[in-house]
N, C-alpha and C. Protein backbone atom coordinates (compact mmCIF):
# COMPACT_ATOMS: atom_id res chain seq x y z
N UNK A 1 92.07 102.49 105.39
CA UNK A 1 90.91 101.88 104.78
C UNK A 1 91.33 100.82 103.75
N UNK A 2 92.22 101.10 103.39
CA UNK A 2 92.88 100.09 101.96
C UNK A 2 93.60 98.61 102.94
N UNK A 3 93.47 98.83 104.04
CA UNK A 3 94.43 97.90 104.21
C UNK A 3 93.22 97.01 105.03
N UNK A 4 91.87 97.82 105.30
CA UNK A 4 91.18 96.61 105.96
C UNK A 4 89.97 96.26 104.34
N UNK A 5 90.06 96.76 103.33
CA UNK A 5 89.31 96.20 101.98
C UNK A 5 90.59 94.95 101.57
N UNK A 6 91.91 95.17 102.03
CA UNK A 6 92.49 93.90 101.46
C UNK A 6 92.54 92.65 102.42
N UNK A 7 92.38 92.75 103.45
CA UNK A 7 91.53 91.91 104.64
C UNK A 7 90.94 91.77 104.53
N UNK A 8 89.34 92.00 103.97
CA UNK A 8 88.42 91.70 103.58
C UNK A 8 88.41 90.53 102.17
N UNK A 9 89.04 90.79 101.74
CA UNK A 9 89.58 90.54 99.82
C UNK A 9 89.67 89.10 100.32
N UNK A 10 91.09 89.24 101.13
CA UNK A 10 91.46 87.42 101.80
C UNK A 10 90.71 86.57 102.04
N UNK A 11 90.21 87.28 102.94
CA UNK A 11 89.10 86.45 104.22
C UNK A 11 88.22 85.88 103.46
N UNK A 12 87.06 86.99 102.66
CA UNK A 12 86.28 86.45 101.96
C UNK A 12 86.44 85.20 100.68
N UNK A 13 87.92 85.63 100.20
CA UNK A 13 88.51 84.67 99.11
C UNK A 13 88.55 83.03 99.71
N UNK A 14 89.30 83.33 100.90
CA UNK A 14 89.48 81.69 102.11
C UNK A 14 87.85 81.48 102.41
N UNK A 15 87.28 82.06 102.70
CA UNK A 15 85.63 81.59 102.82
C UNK A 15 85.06 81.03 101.83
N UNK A 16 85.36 81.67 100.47
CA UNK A 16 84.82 80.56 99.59
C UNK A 16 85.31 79.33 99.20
N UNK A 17 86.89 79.53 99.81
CA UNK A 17 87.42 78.11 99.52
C UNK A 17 86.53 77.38 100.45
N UNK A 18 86.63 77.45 101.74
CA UNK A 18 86.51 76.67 102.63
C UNK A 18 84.59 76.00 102.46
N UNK A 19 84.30 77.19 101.87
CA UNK A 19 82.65 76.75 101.94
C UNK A 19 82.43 76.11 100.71
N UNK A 20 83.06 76.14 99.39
CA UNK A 20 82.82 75.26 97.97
C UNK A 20 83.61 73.55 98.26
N UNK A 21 84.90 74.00 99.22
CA UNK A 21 85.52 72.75 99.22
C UNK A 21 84.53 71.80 100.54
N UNK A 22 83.86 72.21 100.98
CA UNK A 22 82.76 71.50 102.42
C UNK A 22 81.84 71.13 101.10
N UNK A 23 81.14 72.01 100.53
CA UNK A 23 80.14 71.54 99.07
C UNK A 23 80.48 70.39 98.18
N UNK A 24 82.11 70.26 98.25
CA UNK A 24 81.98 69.21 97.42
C UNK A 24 82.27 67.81 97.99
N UNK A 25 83.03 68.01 99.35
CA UNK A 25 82.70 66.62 100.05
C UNK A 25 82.03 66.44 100.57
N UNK A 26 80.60 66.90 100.39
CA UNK A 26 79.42 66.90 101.00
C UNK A 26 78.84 65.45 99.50
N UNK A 27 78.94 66.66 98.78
CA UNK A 27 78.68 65.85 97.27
C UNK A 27 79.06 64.34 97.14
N UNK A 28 80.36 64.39 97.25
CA UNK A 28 81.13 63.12 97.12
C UNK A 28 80.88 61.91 98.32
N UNK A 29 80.41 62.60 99.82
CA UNK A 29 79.45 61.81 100.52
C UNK A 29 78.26 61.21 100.09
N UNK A 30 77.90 61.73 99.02
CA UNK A 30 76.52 61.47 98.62
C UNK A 30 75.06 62.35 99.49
N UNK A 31 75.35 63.33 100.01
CA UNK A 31 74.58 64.08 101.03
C UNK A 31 74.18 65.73 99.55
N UNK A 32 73.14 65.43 99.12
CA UNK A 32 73.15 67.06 98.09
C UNK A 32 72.11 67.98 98.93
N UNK A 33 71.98 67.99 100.29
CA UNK A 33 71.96 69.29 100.80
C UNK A 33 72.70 70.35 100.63
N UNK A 34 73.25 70.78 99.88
CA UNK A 34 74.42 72.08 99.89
C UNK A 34 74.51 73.31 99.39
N UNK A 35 72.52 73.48 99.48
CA UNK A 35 72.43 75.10 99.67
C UNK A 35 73.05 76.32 100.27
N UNK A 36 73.30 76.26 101.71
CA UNK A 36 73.87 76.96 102.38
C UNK A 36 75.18 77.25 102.07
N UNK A 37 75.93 75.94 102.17
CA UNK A 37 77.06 76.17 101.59
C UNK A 37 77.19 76.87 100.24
N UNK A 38 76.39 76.68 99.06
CA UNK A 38 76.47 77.29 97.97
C UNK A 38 76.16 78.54 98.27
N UNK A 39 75.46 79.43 99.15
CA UNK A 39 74.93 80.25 99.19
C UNK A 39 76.36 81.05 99.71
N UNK A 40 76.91 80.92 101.02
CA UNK A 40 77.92 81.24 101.75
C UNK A 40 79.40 81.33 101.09
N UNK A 41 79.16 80.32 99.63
CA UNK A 41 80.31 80.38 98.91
C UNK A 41 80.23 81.63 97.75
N UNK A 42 78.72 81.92 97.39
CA UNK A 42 78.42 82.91 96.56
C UNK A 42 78.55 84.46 97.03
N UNK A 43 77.78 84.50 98.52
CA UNK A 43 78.22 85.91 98.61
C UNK A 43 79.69 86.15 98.99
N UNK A 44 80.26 85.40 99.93
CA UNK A 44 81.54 85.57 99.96
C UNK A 44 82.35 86.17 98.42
N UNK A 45 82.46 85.27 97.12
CA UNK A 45 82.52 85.71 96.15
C UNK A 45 82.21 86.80 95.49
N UNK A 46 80.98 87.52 95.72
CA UNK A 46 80.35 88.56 95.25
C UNK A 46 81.40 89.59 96.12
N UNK A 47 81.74 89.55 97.59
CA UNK A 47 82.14 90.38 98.53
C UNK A 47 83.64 90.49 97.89
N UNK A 48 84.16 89.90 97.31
CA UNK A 48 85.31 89.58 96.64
C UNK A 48 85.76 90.47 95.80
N UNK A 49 84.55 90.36 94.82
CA UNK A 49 84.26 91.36 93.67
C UNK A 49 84.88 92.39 94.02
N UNK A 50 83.52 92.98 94.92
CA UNK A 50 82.93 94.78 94.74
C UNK A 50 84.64 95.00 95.79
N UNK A 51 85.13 94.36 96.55
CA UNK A 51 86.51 94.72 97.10
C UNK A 51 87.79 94.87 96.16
N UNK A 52 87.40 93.78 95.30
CA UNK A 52 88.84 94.06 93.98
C UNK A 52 88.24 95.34 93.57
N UNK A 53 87.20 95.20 92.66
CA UNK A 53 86.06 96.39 92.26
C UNK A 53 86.61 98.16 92.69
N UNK A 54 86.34 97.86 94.08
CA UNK A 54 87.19 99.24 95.22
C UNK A 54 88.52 99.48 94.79
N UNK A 55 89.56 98.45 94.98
CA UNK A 55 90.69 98.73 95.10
C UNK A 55 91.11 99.14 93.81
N UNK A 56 90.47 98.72 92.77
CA UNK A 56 91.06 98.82 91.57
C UNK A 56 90.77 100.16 90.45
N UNK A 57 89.46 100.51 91.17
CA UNK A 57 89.05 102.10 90.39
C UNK A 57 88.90 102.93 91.22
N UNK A 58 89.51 103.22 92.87
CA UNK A 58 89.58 104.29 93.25
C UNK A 58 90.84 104.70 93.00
N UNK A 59 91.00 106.34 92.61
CA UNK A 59 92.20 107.25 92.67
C UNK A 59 92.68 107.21 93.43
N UNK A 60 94.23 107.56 93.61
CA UNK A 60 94.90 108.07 94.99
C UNK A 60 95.56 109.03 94.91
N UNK A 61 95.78 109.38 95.94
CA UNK A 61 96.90 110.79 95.49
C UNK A 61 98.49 109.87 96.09
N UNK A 62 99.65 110.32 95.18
CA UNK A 62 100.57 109.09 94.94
C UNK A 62 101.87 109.86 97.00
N UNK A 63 100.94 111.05 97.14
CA UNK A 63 101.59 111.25 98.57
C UNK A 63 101.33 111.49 99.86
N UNK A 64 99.62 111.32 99.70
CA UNK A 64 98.63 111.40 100.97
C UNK A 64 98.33 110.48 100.89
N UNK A 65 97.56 109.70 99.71
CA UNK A 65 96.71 108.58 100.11
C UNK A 65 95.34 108.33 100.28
N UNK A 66 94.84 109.43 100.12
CA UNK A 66 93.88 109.86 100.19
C UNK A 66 92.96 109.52 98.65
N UNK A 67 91.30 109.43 98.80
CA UNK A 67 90.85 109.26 97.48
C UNK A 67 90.60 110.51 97.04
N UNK A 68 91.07 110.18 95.39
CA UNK A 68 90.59 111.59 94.54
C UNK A 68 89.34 111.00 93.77
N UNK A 69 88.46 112.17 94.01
CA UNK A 69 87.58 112.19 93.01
C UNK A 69 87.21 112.58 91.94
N UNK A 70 88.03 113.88 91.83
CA UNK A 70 87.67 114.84 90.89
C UNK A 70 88.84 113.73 89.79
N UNK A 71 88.75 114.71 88.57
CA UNK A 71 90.23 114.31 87.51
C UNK A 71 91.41 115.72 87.48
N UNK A 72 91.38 116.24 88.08
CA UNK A 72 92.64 117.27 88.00
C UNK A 72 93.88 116.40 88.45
N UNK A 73 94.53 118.11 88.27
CA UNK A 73 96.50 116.67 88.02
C UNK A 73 96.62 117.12 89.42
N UNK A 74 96.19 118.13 90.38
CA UNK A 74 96.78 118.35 91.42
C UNK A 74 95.55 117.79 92.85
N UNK A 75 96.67 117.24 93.68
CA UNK A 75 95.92 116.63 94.47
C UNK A 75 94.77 117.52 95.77
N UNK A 76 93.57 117.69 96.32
CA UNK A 76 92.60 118.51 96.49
C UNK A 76 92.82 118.15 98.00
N UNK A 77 93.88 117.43 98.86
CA UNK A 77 94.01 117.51 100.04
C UNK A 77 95.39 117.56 100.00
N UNK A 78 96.43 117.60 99.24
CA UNK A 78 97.66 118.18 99.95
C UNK A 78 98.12 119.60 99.33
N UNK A 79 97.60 118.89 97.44
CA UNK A 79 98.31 120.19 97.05
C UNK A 79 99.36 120.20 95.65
N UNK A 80 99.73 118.57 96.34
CA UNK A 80 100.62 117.91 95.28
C UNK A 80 100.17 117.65 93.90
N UNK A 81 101.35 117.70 92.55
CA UNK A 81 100.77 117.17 91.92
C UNK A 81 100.52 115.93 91.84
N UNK A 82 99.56 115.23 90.83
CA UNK A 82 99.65 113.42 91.07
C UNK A 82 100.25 113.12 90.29
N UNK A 83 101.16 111.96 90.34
CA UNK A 83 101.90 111.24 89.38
C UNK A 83 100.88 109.96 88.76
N UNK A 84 100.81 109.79 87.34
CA UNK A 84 100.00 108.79 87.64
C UNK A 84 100.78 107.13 87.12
């Protein structure tokens, strides 16, 4: 699961490049239609977020891999303790 939220992380990160950098030579055409694009560059961004967001405040256990939820020191699917 961690490895398709950091696929996600990318993708969405290159989407907003690609959709702010279309926004601004749209601009520099002189064309200020660039709702969509602003829009496509925003959620991408938002999707960005809540994925750093994920990766960064779920627990792990440091030898399954698995998410912890609880706060104990010992891990609730192997057994192990956690290192933190």
């Amino acid at each position: 699961m961690r490895k398709y939220i950091i696929g996600l992380s990318v993708i969405s990160i290159f989407i907003f490049a690609i959709a702010w950098g279309v926004m601004g030579l749209k601009l520099l055409d002189g064309d200020y239609d660039i709702t969509v694009c602003a829009y496509i560059g925003v959620i991408s961004l938002i999707l960005f977020f809540v994925s750093f967001l994920y990766l960064k405040f779920t627990r792990r256990c440091s030898h399954c891999g698995k998410i912890i939820q609880s706060g104990g020191t010992y891990c609730p699917h192997c057994g192990n303790k956690i290192e933190e």
